[in-house]
Protein backbone atom coordinates (compact mmCIF):
# COMPACT_ATOMS: atom_id res chain seq x y z
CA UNK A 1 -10.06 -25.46 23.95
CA UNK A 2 -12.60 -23.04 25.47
CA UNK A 3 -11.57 -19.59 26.84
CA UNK A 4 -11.18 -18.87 31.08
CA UNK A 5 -15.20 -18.04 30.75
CA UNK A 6 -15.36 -21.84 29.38
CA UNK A 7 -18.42 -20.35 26.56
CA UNK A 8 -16.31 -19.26 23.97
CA UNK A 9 -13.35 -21.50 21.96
CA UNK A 10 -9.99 -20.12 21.93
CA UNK A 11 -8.91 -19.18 18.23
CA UNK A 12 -5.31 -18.79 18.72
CA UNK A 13 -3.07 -21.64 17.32
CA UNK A 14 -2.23 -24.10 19.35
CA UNK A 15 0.03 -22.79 22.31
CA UNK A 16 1.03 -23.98 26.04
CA UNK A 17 -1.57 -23.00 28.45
CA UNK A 18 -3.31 -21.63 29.86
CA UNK A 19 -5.89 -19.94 27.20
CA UNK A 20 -6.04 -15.65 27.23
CA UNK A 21 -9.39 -14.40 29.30
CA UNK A 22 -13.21 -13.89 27.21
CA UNK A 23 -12.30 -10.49 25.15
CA UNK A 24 -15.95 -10.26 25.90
CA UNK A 25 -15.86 -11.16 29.74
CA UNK A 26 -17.22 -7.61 32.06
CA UNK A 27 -13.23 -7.72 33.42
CA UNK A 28 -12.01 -7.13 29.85
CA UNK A 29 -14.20 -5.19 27.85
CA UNK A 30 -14.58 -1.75 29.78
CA UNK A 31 -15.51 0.08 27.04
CA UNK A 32 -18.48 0.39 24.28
CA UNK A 33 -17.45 -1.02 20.90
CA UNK A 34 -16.42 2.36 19.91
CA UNK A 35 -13.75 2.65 22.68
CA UNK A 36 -15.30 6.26 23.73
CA UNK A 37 -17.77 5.73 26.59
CA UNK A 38 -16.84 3.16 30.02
CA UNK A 39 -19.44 0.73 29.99
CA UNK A 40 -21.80 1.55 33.36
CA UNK A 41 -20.75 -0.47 36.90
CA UNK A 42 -22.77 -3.69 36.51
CA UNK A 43 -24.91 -3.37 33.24
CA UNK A 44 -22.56 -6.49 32.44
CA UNK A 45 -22.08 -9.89 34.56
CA UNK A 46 -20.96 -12.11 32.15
CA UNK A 47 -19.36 -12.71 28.35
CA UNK A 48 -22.84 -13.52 27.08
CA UNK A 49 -24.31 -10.51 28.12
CA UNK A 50 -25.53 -7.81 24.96
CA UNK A 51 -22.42 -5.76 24.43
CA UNK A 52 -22.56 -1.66 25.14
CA UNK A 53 -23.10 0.55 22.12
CA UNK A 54 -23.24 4.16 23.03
CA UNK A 55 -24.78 5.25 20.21
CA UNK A 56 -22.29 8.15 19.05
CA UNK A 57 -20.54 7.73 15.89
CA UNK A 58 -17.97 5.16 15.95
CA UNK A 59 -15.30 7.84 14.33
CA UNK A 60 -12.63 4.59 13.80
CA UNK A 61 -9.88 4.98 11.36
CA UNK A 62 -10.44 3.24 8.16
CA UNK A 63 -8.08 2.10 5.15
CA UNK A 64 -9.34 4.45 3.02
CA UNK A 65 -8.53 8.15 2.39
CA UNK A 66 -5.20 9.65 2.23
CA UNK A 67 -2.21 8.33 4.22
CA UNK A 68 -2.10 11.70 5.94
CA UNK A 69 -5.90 12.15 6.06
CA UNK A 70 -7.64 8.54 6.55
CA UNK A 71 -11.39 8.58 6.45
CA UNK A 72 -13.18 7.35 9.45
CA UNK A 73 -16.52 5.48 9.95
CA UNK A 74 -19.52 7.37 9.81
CA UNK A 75 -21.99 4.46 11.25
CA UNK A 76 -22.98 4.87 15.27
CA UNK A 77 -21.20 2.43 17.83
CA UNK A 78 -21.79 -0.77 16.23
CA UNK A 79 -20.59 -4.53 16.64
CA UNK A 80 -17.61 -6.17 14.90
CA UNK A 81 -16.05 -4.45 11.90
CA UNK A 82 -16.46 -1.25 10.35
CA UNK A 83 -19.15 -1.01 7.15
CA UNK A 84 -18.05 -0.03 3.72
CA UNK A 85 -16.70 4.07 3.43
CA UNK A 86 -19.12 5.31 1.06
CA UNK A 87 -16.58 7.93 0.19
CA UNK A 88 -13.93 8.17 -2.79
CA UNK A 89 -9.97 7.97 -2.55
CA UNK A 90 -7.53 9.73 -5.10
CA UNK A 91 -5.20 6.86 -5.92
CA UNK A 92 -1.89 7.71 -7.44
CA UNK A 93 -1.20 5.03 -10.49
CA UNK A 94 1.69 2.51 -9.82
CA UNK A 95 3.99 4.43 -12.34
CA UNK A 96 3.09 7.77 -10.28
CA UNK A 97 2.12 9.34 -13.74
CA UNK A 98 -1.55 10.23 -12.63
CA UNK A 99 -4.22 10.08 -10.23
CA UNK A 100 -7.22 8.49 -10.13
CA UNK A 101 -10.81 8.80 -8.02
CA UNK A 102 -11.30 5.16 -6.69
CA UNK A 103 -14.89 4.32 -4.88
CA UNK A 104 -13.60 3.23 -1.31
CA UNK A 105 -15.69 0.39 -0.92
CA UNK A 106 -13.63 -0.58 -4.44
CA UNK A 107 -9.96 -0.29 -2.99
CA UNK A 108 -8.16 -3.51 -3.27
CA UNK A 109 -5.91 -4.30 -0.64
CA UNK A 110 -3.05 -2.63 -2.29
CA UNK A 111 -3.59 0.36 -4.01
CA UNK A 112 -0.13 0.41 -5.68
CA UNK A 113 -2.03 -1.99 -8.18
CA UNK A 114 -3.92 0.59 -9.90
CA UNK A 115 -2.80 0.68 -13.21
CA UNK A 116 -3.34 4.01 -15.58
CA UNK A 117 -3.95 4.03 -19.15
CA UNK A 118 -0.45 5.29 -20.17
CA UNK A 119 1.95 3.27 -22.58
CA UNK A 120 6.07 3.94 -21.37
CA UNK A 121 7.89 5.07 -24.10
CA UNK A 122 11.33 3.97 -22.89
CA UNK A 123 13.64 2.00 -24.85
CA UNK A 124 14.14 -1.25 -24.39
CA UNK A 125 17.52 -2.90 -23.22
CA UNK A 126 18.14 -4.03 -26.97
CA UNK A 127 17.95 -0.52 -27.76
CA UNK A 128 15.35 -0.88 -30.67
CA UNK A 129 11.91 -1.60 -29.27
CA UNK A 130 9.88 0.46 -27.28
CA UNK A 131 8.71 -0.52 -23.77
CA UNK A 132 5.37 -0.23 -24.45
CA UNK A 133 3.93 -1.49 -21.32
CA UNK A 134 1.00 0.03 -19.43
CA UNK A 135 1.72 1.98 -16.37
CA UNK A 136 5.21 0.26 -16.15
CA UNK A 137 7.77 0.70 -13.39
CA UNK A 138 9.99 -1.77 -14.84
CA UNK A 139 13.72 -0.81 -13.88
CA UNK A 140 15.59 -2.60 -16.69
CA UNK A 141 13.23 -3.06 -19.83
CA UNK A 142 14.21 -6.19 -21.16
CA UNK A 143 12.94 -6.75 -24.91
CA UNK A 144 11.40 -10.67 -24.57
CA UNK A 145 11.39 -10.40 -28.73
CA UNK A 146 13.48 -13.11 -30.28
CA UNK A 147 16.51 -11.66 -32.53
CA UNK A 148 15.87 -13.44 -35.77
CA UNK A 149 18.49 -11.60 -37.15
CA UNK A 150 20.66 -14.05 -40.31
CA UNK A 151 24.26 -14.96 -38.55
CA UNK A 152 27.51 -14.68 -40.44
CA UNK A 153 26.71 -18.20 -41.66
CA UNK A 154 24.24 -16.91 -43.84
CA UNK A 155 21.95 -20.18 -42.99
CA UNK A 156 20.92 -19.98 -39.27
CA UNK A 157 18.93 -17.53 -37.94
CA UNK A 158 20.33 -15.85 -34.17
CA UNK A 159 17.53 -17.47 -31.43
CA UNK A 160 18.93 -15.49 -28.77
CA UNK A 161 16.50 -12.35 -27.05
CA UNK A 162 16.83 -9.14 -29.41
CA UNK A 163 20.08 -7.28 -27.68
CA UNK A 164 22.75 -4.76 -28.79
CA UNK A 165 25.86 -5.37 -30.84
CA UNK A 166 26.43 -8.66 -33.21
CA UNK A 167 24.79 -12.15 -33.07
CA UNK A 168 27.34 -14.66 -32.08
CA UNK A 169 28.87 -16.98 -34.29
CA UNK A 170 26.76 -19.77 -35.41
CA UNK A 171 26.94 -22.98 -33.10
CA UNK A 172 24.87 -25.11 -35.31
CA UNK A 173 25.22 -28.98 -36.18
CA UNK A 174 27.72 -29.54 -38.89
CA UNK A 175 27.96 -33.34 -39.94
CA UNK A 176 31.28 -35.12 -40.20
CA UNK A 177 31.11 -38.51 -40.90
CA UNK A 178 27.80 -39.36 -39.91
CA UNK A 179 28.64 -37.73 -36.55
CA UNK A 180 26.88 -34.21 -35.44
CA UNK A 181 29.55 -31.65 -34.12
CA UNK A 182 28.94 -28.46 -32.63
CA UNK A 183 31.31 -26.12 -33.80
CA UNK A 184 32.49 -22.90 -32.01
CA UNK A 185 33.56 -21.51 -35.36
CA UNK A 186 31.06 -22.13 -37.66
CA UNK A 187 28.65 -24.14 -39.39
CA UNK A 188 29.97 -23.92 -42.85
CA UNK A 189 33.51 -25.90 -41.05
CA UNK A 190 34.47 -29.03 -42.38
CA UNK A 191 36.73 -30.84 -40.15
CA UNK A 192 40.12 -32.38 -42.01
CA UNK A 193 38.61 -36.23 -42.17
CA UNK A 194 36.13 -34.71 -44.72
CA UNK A 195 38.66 -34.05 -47.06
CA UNK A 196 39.88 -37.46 -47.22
């Protein structure tokens, strides 16, 4: 559907009617692009008319900078959004161990993501390994390492993620007349019909 100046489509999603008035009709946009200057009594009579620039420096906030000191566009009153800063942001690392001078126009969207070079030494939940990661802000490091440690059995190997303490006992197959039992005691058992 077209906007109440019937030139320009609606982008909203689809919603009862009737459509919200031209952001561009002379009723709605009073001001330049910059919001500073009024635009002049009848330099506009319709939505299709040139916009007003005043031609000061636009001065809007950007996303750049620090959260208590945000840098703001340098360009003059322009159209649409704001170019590139052509400054530099100090971005603390994720794990808040350093900071780091970021090109503006490189921020990503989050700037939490910035990873430094530095490798946590923490322990990890088995209580062996070292974390290792880079720039980690892991809570709980859990060790992804597989035990491998020989159980009681003496046979079987533990498969369970390196951890603390003793393996469990071993829960492998043991055969009993051509039948495959898993034991809760141990894989060396030999149940009383193999004695027979």
């Amino acid at each position: 559907n077209n906007l109440s100046c019937g030139k320009h489509p609606c982008h909203m999603t689809c919603h009862p009617p009737p459509c919200p008035p031209c952001p561009l009709s002379p009723s709605v946009l009073v001001k330049c692009q910059c919001g500073k200057e009024d635009v002049p009594p009848g330099s506009r009579s319709s939505c299709e008319d040139p916009v007003v620039l005043c031609g000061s420096v636009c001065d809007k906030e950007l996303n750049c900078g620090q959260s208590e000191a945000r840098h703001r566009c340098k360009a003059k009153c322009h159209e649409g959004p704001c170019p590139p800063c052509d400054g530099v942001t100090s971005v603390l690392c994720r794990c808040h161990a350093m900071a780091k001078d970021i090109d503006c126009k490189d921020l990503t969207g989050n700037p939490e993501d910035t990873k430094c070079q530095k490798r946590c030494t923490k322990k990890r939940n088995c209580g062996k390994h070292k974390c290792n990661q880079q720039c980690c802000i892991e809570v709980e490091h859990i060790c992804p390492l597989v035990c491998n440690k020989t159980l009681s059995c003496g046979k079987h190997k533990c498969e369970r993620l390196c951890h603390k303490g003793h393996c469990p006992i071993c829960l492998a197959a043991s055969k009993c007349l051509n039948q495959t039992i898993y034991m809760s005691s141990s894989c060396n058992f030999r149940c009383h019909c193999c004695f027979w």
